[in-house]
Protein backbone atom coordinates (compact mmCIF):
# COMPACT_ATOMS: atom_id res chain seq x y z
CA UNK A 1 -6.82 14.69 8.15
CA UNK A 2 -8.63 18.11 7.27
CA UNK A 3 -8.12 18.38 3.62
CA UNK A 4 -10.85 17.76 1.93
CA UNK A 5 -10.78 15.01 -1.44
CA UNK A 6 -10.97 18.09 -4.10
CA UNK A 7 -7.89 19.66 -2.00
CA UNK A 8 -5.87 16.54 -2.38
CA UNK A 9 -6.26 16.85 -5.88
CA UNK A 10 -5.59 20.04 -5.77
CA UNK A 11 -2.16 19.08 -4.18
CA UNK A 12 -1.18 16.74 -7.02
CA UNK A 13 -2.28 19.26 -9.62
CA UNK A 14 0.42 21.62 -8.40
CA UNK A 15 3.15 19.06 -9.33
CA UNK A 16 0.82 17.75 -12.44
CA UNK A 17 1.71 13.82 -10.56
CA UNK A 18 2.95 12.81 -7.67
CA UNK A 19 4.00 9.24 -5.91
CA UNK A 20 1.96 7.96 -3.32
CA UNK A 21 4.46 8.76 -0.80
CA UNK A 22 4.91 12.34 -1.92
CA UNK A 23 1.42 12.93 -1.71
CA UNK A 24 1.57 11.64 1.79
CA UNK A 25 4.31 13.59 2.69
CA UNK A 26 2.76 17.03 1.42
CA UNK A 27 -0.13 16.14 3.34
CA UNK A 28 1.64 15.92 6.61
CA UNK A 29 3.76 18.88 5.72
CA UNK A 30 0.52 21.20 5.37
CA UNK A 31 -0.88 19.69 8.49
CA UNK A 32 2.00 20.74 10.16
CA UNK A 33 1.61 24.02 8.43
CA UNK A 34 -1.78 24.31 10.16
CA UNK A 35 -0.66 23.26 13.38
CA UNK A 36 -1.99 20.23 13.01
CA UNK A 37 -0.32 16.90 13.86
CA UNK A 38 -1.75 14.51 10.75
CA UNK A 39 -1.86 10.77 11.15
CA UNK A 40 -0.02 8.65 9.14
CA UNK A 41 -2.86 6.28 8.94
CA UNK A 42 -5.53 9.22 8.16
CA UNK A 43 -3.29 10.25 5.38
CA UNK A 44 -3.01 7.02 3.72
CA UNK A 45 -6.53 6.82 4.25
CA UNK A 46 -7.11 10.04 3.11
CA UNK A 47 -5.68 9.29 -0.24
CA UNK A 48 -7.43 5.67 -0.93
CA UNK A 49 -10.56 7.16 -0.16
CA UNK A 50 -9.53 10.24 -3.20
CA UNK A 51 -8.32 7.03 -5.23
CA UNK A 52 -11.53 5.21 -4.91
CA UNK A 53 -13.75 8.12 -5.57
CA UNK A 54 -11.90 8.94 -8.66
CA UNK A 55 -10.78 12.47 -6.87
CA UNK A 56 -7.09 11.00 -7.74
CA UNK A 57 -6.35 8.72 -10.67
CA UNK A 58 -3.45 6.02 -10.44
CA UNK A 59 -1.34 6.55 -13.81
CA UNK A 60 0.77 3.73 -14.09
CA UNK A 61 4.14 4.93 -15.89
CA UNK A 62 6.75 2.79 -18.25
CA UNK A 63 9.58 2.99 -15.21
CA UNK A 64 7.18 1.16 -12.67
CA UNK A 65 6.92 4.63 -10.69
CA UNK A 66 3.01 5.06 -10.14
CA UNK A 67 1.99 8.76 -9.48
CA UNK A 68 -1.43 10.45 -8.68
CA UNK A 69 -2.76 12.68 -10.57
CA UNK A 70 -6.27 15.07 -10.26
CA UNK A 71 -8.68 12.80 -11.13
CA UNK A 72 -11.98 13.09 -13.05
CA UNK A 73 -14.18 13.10 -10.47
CA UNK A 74 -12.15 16.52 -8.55
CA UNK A 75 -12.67 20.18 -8.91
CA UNK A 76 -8.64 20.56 -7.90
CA UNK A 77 -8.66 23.39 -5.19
CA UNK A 78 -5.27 24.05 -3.40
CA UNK A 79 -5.49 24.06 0.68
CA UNK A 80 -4.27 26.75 2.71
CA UNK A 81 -0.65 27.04 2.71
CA UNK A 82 -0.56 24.61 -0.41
CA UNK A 83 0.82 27.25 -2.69
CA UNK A 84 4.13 26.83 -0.69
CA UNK A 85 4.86 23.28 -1.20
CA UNK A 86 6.37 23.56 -4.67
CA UNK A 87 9.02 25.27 -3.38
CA UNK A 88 9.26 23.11 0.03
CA UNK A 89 9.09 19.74 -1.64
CA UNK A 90 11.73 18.49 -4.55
CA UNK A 91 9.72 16.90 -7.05
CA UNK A 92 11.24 16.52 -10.81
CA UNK A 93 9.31 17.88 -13.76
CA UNK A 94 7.04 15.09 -15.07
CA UNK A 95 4.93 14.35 -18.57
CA UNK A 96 1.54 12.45 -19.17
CA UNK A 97 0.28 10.55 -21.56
CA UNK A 98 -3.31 11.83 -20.96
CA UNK A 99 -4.71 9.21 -23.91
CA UNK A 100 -2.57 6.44 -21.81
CA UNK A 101 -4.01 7.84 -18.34
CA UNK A 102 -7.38 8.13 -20.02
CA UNK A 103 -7.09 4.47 -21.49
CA UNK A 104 -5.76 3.36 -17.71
CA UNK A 105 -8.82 4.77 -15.56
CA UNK A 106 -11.60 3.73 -18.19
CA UNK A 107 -9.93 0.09 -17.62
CA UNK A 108 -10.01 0.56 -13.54
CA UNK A 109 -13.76 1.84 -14.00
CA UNK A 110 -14.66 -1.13 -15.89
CA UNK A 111 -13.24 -3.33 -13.52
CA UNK A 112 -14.65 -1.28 -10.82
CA UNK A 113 -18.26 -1.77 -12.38
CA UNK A 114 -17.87 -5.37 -12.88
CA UNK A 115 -17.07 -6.03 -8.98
CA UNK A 116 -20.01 -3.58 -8.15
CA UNK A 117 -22.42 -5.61 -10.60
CA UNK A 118 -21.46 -8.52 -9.17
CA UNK A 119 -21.27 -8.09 -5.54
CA UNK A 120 -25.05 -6.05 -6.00
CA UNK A 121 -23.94 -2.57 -4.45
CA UNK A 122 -26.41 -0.67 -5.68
CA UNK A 123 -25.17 2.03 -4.09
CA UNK A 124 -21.78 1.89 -6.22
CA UNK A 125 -23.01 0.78 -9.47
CA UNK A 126 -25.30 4.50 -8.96
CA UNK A 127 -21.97 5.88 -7.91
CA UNK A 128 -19.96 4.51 -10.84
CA UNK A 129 -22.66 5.52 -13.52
CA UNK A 130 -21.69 9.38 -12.74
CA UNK A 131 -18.09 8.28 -12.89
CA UNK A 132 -18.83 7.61 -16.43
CA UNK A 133 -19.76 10.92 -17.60
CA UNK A 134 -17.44 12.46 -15.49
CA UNK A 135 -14.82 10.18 -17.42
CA UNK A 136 -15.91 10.94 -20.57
CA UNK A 137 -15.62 14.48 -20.17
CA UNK A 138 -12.00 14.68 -18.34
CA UNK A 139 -10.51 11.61 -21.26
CA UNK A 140 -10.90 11.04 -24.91
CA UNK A 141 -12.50 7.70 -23.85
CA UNK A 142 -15.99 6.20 -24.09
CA UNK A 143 -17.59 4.69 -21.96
CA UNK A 144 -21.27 3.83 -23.42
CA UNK A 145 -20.42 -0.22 -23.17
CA UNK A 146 -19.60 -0.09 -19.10
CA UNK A 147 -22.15 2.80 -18.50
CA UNK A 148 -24.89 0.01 -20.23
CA UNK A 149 -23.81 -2.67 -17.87
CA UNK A 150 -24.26 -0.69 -14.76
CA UNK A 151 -28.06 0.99 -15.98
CA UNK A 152 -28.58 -3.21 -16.45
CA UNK A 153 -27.40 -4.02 -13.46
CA UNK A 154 -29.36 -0.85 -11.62
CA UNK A 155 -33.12 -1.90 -13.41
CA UNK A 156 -32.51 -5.67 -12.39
CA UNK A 157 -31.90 -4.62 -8.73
């Protein structure tokens, strides 16, 4: 899987959401593109490494259907040959709640912070801490309460 984490978002961005499996299939569609053969396993990997980074955000919708959006944590940059999968791919139009999405990923980073704190990874509480302002900036959320905890957590190490 060649596409970088920013180009994945960059993939969602062009269809403002897409499912998991979507994403996966546009994936393998531009490897193919390339002349690559993409893994089905490096793709799904692809994306829950994007998911866990907070390159793609999980927005949990009211008909159970989960897409991935650009998350805050991505500078959205569309691969080669991306620019043609809008009209390869039949995706219907979708809406956002951006306060709901906002409201959903400060949630997931608290929870996120929490496990970190407890299970002492360092390295992910320092991680999660720029997640923070990078939240802030991309959601009318705050995040001063969870940022706290993980500077706490950081000095006691």
């Amino acid at each position: 899987m060649s596409a970088t984490l920013d180009e994945l978002a960059g993939v969602v961005d062009l269809f403002d959401g897409l499912t998991r499996e979507e994403l996966s299939r546009a994936l393998i569609e531009l490897g193919a593109r390339r002349g690559d053969d993409p893994d089905e396993d490096a793709v799904a990997e692809s994306i829950e490494t994007a998911v866990d980074r907070y390159f793609l955000a999980r927005y949990e919708r009211a008909d159970g259907d989960d897409l991935l959006v650009p998350g805050p944590a991505a500078f959205p940059s569309v691969p080669e040959h991306g620019e043609d999968l809008p009209h390869i791919m039949d995706v219907p139009d979708r809406s956002l709640d951006r306060e709901r999405l906002g409201e959903q990923v400060a949630e997931r980073l608290a929870a996120d912070a929490d496990a970190a704190i407890e299970d002492g990874d360092a390295e992910r509480v320092e991680a999660l801490i720029d997640v923070t302002y990078d939240v802030e900036a991309w959601a009318p959320v705050e995040l001063d309460d969870v940022r706290a905890r993980l500077d706490a957590a950081l000095a006691d190490a």
